[in-house]
N, C-alpha and C. Protein backbone atom coordinates (compact mmCIF):
# COMPACT_ATOMS: atom_id res chain seq x y z
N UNK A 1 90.97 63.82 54.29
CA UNK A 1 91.14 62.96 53.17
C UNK A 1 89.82 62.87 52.40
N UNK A 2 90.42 62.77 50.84
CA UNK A 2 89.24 62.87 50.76
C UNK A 2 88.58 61.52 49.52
N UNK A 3 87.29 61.12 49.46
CA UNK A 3 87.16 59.78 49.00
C UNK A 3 86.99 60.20 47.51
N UNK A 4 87.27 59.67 46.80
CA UNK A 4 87.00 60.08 45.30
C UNK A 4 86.32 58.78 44.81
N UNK A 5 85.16 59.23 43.58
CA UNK A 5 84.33 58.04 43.24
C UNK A 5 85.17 57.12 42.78
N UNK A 6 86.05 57.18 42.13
CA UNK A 6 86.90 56.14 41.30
C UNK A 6 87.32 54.83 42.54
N UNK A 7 87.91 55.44 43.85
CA UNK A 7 87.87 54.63 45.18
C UNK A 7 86.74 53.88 45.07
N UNK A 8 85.74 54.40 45.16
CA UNK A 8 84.47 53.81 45.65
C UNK A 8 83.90 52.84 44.65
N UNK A 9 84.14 53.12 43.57
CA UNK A 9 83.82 51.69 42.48
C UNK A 9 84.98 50.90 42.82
N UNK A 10 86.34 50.98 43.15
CA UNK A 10 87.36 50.01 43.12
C UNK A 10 86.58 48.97 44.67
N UNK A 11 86.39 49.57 45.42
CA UNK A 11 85.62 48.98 46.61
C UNK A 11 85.07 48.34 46.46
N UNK A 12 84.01 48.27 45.54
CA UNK A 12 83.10 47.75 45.31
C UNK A 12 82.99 47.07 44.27
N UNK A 13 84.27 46.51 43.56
CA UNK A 13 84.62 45.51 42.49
C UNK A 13 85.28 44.51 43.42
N UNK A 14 85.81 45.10 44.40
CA UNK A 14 87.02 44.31 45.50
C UNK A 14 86.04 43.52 45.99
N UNK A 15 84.71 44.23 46.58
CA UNK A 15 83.31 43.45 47.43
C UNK A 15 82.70 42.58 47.00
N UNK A 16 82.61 42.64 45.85
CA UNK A 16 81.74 41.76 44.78
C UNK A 16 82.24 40.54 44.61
N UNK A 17 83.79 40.77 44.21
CA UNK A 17 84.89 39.22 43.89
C UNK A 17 85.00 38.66 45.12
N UNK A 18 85.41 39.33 46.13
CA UNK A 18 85.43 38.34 47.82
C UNK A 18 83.98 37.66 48.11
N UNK A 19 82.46 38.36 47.57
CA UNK A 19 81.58 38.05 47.88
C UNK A 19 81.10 36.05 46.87
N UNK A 20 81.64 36.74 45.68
CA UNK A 20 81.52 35.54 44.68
C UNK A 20 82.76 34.35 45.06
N UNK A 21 83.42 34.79 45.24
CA UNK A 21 84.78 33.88 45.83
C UNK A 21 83.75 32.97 47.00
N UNK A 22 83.36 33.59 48.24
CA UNK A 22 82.64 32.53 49.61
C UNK A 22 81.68 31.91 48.81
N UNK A 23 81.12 32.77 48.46
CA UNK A 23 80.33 31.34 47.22
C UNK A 23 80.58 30.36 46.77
N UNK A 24 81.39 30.63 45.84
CA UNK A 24 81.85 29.63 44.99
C UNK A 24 82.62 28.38 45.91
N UNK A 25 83.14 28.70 46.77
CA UNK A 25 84.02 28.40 48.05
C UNK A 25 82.93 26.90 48.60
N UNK A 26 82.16 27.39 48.67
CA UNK A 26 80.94 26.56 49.89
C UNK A 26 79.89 26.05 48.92
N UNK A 27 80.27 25.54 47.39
CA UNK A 27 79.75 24.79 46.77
C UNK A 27 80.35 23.52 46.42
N UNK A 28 81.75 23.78 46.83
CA UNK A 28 82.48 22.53 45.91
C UNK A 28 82.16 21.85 47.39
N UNK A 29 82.02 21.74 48.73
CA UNK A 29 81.69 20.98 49.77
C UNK A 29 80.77 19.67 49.23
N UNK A 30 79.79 20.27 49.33
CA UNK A 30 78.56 19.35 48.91
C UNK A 30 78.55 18.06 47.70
N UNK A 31 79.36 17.96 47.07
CA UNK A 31 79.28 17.21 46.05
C UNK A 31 79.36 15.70 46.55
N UNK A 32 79.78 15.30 47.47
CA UNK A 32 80.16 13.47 47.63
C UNK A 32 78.11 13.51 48.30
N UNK A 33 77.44 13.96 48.99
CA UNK A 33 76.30 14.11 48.89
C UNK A 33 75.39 13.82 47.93
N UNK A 34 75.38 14.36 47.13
CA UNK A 34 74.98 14.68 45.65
C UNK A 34 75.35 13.33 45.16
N UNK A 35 76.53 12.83 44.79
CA UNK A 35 76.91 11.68 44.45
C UNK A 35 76.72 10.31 44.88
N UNK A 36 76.40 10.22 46.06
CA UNK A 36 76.00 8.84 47.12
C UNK A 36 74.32 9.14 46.31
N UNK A 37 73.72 10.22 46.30
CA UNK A 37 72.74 10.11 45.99
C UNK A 37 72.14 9.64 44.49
N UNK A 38 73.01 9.58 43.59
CA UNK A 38 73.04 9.55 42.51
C UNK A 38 73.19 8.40 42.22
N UNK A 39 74.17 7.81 43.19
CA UNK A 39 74.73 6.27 43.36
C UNK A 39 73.20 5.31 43.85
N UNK A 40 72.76 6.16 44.63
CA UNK A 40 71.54 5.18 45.36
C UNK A 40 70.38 5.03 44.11
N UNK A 41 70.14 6.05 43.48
CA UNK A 41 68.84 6.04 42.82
C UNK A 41 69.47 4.98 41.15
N UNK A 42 70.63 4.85 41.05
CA UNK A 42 71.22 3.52 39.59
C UNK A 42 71.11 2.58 40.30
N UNK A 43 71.18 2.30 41.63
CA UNK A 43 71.19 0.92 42.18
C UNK A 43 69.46 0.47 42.18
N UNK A 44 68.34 1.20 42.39
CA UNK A 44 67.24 0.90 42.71
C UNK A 44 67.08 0.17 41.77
N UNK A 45 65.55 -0.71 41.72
CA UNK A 45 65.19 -1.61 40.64
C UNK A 45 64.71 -0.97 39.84
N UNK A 46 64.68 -1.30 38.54
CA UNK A 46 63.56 -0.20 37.75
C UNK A 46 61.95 -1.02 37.87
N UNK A 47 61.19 0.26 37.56
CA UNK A 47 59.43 0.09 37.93
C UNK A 47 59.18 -1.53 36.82
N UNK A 48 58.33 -2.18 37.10
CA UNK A 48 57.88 -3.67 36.31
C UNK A 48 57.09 -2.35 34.49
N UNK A 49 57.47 -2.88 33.62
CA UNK A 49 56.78 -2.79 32.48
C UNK A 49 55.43 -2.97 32.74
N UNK A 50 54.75 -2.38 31.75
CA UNK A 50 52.95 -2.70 31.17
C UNK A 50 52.64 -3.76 30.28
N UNK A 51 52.61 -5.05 30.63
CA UNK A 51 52.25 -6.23 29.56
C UNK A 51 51.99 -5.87 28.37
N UNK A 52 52.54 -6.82 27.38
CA UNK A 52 52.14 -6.51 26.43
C UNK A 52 50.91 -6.62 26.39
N UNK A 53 50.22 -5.76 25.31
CA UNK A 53 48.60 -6.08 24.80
C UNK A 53 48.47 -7.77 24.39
N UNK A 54 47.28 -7.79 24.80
CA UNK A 54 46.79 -9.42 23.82
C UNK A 54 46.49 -9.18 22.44
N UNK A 55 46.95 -9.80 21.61
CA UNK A 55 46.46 -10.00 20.10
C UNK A 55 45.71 -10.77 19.76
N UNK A 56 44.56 -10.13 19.30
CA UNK A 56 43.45 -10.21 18.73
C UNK A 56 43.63 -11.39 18.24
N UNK A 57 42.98 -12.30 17.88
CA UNK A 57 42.32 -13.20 16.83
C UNK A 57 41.94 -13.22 15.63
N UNK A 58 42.44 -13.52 14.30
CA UNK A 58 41.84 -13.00 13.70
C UNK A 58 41.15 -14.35 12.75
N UNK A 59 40.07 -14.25 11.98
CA UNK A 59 39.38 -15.45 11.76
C UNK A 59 39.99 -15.19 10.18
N UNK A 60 40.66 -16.13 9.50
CA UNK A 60 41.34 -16.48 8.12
C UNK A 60 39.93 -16.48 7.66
N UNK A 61 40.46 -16.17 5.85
CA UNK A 61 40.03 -16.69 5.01
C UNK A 61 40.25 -16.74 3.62
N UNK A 62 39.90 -18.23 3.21
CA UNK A 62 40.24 -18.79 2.23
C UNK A 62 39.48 -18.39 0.45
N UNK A 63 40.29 -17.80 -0.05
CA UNK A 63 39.66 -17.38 -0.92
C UNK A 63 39.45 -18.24 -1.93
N UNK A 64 38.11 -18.24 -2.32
CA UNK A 64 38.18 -19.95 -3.80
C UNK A 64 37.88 -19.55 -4.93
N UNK A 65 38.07 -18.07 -5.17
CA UNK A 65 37.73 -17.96 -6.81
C UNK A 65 38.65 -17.58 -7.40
N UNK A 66 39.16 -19.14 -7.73
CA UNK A 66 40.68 -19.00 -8.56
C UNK A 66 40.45 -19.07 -9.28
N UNK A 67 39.56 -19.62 -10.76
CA UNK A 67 39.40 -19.62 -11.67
C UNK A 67 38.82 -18.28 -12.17
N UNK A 68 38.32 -17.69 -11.43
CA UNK A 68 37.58 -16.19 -11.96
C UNK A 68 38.63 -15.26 -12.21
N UNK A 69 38.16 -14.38 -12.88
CA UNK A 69 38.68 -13.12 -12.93
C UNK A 69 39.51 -12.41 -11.69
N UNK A 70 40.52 -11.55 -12.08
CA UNK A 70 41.42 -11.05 -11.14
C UNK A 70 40.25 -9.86 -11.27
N UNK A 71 39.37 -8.95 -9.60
CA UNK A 71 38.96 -7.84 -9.74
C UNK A 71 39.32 -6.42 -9.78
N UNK A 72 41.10 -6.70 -9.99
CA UNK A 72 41.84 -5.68 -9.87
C UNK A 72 42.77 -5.10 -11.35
N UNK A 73 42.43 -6.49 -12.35
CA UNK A 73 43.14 -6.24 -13.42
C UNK A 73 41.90 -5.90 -14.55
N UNK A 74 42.77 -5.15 -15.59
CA UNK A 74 42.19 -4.62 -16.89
C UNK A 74 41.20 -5.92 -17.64
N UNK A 75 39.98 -6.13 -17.86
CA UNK A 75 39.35 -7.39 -18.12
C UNK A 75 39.66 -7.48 -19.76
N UNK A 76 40.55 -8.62 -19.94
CA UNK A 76 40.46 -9.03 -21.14
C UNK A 76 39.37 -9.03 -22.29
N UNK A 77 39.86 -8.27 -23.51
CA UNK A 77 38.95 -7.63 -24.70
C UNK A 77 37.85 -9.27 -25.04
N UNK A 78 36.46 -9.13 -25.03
CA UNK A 78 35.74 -10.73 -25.18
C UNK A 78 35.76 -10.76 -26.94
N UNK A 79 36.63 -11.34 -27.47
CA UNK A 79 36.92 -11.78 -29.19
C UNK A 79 34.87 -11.67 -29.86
N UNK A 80 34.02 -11.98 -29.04
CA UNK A 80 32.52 -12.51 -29.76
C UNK A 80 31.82 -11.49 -29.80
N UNK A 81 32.28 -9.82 -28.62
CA UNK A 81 31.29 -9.13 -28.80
C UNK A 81 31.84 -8.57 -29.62
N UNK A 82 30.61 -7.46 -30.62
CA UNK A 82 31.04 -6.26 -31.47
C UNK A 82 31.49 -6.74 -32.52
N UNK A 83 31.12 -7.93 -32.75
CA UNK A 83 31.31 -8.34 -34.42
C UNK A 83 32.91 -8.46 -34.55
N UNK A 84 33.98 -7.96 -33.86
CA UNK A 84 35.22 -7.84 -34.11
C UNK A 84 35.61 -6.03 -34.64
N UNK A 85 34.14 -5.53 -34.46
CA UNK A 85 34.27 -3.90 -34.84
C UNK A 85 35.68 -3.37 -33.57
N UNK A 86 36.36 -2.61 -34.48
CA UNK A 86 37.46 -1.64 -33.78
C UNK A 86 37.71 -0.30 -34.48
N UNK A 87 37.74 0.65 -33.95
CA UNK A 87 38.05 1.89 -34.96
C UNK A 87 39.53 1.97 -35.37
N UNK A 88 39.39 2.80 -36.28
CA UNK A 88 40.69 2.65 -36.96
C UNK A 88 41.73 3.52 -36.27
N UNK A 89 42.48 3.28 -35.74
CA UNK A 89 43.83 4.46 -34.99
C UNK A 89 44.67 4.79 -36.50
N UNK A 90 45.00 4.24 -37.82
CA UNK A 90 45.47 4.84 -38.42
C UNK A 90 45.46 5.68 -39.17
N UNK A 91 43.71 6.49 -39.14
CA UNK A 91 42.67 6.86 -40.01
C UNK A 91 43.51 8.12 -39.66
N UNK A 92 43.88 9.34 -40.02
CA UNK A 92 43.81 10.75 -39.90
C UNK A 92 42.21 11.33 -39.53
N UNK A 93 42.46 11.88 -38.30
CA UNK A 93 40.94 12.37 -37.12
C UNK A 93 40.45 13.47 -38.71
N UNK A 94 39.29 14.31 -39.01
CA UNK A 94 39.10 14.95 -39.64
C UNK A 94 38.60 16.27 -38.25
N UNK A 95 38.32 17.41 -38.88
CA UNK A 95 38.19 18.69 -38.25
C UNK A 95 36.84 18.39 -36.80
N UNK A 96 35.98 17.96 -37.64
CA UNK A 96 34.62 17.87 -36.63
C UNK A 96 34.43 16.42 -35.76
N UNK A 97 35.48 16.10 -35.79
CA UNK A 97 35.84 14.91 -34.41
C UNK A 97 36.08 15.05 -33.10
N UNK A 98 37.13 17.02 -33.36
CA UNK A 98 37.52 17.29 -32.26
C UNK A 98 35.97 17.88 -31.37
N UNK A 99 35.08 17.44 -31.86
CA UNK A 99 34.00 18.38 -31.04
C UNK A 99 32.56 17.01 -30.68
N UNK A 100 32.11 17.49 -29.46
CA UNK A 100 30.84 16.62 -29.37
C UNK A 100 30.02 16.22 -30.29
N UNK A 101 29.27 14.96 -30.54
CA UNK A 101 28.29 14.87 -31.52
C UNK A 101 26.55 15.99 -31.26
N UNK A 102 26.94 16.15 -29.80
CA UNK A 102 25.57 16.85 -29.42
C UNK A 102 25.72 18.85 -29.81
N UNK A 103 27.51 19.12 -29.59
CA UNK A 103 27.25 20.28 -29.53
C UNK A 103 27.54 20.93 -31.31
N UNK A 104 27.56 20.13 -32.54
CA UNK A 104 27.00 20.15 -34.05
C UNK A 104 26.02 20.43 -34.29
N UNK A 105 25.58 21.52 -35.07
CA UNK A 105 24.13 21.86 -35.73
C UNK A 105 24.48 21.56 -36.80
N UNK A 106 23.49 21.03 -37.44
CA UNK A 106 22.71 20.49 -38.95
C UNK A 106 22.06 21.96 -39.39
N UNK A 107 22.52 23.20 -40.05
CA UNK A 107 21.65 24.24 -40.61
C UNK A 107 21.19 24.25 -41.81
N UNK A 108 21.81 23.40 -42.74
CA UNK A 108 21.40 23.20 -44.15
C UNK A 108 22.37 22.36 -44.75
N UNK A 109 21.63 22.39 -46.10
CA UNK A 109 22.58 21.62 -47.01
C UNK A 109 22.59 22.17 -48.71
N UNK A 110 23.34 21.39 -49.21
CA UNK A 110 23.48 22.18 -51.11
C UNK A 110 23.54 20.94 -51.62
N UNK A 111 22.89 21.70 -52.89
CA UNK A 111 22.92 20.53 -53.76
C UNK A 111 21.99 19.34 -53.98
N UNK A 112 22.10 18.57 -55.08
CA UNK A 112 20.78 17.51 -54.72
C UNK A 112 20.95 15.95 -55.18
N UNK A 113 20.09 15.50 -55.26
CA UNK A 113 20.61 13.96 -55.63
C UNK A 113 21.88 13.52 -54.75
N UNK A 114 22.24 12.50 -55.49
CA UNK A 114 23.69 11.80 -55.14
C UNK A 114 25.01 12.98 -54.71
N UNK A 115 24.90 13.90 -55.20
CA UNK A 115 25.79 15.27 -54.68
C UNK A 115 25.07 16.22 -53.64
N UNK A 116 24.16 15.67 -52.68
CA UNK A 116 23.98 16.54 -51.68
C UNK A 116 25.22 16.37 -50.31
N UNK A 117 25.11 18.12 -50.19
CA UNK A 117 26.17 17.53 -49.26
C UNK A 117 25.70 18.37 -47.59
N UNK A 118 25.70 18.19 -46.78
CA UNK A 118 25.32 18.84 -45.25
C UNK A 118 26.06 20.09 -45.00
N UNK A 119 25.30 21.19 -44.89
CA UNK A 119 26.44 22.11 -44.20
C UNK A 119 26.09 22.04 -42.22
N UNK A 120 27.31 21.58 -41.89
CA UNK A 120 27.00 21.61 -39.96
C UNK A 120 28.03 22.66 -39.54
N UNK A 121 27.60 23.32 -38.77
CA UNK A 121 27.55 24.47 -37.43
C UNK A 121 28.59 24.05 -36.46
N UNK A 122 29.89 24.01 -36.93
CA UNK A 122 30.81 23.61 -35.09
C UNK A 122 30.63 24.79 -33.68
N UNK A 123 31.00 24.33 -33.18
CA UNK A 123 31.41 25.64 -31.63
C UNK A 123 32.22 25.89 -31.94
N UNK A 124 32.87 26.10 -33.08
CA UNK A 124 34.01 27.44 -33.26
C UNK A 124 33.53 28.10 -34.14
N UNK A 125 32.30 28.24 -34.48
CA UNK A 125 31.08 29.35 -35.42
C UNK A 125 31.96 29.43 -36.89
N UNK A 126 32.18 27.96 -37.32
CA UNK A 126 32.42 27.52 -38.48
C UNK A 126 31.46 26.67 -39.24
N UNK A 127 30.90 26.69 -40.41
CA UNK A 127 30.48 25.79 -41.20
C UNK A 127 31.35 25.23 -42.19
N UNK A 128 31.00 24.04 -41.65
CA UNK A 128 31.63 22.84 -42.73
C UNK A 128 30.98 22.21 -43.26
N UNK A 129 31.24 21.42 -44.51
CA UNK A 129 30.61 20.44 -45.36
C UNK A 129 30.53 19.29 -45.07
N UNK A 130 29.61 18.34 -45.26
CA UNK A 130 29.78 17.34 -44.79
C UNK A 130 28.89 15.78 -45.59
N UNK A 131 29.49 15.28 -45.84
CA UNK A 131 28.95 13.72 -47.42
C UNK A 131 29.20 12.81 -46.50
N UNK A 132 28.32 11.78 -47.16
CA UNK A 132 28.58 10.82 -46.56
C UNK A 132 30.24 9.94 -47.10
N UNK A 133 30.73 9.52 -45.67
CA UNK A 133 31.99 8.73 -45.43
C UNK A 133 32.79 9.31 -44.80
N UNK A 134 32.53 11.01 -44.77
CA UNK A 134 33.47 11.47 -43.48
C UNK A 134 33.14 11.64 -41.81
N UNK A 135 33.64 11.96 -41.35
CA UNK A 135 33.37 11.65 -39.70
C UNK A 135 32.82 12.61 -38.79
N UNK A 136 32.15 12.36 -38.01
CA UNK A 136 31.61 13.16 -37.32
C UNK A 136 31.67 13.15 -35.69
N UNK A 137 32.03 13.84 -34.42
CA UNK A 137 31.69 13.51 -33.44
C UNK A 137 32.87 12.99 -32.72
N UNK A 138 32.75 12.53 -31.34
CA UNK A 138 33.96 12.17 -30.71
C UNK A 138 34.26 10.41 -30.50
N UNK A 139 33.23 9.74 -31.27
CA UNK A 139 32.86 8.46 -31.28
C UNK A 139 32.88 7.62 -32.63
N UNK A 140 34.37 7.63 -33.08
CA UNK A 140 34.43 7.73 -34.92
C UNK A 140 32.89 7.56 -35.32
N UNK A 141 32.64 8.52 -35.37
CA UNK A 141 30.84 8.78 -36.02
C UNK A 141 30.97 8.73 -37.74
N UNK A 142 30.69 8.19 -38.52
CA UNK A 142 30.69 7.86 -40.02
C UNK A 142 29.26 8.35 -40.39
N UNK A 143 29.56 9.34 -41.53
CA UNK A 143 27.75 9.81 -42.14
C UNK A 143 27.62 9.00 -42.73
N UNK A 144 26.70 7.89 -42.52
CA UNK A 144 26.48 7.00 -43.85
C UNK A 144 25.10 7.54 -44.69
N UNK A 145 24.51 8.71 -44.47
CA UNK A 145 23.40 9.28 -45.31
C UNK A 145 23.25 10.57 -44.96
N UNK A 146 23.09 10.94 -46.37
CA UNK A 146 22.61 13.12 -46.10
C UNK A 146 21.67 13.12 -46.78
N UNK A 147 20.51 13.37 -45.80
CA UNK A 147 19.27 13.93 -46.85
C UNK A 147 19.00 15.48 -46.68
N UNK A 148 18.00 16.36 -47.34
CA UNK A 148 17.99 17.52 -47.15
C UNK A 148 17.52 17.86 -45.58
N UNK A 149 17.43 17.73 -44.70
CA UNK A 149 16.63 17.57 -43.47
C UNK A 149 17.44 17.09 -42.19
N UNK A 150 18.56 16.03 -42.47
CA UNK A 150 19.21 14.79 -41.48
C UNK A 150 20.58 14.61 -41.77
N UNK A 151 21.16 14.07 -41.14
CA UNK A 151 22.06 12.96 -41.39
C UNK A 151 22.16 12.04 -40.39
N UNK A 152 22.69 10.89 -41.42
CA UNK A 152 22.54 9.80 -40.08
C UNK A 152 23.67 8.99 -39.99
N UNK A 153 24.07 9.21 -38.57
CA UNK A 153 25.46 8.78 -38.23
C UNK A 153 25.82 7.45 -37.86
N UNK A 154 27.07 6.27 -37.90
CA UNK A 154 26.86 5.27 -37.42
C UNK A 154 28.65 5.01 -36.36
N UNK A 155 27.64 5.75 -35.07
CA UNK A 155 29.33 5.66 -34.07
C UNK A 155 29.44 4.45 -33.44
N UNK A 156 31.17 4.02 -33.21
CA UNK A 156 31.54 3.03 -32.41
C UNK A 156 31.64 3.53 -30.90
N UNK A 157 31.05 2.71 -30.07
CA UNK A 157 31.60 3.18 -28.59
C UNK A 157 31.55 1.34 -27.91
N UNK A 158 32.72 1.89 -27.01
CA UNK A 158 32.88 0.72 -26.28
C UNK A 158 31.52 0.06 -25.45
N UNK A 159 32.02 -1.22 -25.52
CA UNK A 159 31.03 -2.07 -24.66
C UNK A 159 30.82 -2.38 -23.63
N UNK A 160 32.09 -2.02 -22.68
CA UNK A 160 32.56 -2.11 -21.37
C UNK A 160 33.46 -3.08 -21.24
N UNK A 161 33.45 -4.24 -22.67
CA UNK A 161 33.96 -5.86 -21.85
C UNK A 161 35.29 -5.49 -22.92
N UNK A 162 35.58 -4.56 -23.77
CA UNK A 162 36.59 -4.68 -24.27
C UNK A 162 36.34 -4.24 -25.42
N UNK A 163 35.32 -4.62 -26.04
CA UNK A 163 34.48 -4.70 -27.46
C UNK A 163 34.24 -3.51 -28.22
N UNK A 164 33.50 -3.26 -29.25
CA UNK A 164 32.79 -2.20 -29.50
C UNK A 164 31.57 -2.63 -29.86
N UNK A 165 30.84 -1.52 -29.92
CA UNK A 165 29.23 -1.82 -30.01
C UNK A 165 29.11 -0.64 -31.46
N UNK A 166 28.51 -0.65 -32.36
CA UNK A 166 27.62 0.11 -33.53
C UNK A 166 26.51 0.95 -32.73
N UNK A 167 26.56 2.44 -33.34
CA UNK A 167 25.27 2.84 -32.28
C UNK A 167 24.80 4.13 -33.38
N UNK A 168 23.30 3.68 -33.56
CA UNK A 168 22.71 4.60 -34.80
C UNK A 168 22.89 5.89 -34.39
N UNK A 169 22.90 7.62 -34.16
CA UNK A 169 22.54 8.51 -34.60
C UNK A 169 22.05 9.31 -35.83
N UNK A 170 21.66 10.32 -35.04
CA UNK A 170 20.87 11.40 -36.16
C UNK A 170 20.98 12.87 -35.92
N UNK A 171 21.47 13.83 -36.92
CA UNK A 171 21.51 14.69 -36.92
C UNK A 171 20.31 15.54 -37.90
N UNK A 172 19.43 16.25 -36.96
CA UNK A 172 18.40 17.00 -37.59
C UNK A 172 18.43 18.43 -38.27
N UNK A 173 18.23 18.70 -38.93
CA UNK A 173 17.72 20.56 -39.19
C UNK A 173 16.76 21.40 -38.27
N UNK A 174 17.43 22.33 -37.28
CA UNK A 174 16.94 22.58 -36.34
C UNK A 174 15.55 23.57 -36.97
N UNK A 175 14.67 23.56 -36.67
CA UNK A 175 13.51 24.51 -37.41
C UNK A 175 13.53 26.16 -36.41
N UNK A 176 13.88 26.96 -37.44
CA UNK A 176 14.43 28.51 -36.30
C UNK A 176 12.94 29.41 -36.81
């Protein structure tokens, strides 16, 4: 007779399932074990907690400057400084506002008498004209004088308390 492999794997599928079968067999025993034990460890007490922490102390205090100023709010504009000076928001800005008062050159001027007028140098390598009453700078700067040599500016900048303050400048003719 003779054994052919196909036998010999069926054998050994047959071996495998009888082997997993006693297994499986001699596990379901054990369980009321398992369970008394399971039973014992819900009955125990549970471990005592960790006290709560102590809380601190803390020492109050009374704040007494009610009449003062809030140090968290915008400080109300003071009516006495700055003369009541405010710049004008309805004015139309002119060209040389959009630029620093420092980064303007003064290179010359035309003209004479009462018709002199400034030519200034922007950072966009433009010359413009410039008489007194138009504006200059980022601080409504007003030319109130063009001489051949200068002009002399009169900007508003804040005061800190709300206000505005008047503040002289001067624009020179740079000597090249």
């Amino acid at each position: 007779m003779m054994v052919t492999h196909v036998n010999i794997r069926m054998t050994r599928r047959y071996l495998f399932l009888l082997v997993l079968s006693c297994v499986l067999a001699a596990c379901t025993g054990g369980t009321k074990e398992v369970e008394a034990w399971v039973q014992e460890v819900k009955a125990r007490p549970a471990p005592p907690l960790d006290p709560l922490p102590i809380m601190k102390q803390f020492e109050s205090f009374q704040y007494s400057g009610v009449g003062l100023r809030d140090p968290f709010s915008v400080p109300e504009p003071d009516r006495n400084s700055g003369g009541g000076l405010r710049p004008d928001k309805d004015r139309r800005k002119e060209v040389l506002e959009a630029y620093p008062l420092d980064s303007l050159n003064l290179v010359g001027s035309i003209g004479s008498g009462p018709g002199l007028v400034a030519l200034v140098l922007a950072p966009d390598k433009v010359t413009y004209r410039v008489r007194p009453g138009n504006y200059v700078g980022q601080n409504d700067g007003k030319v109130t004088a063009v001489s051949e040599d200068h002009i002399e500016i009169v900007e508003l900048v804040p005061d800190g308390a709300g206000g505005w303050l008047e503040r002289q400048a001067k624009m020179a003719l740079e000597d090249k």
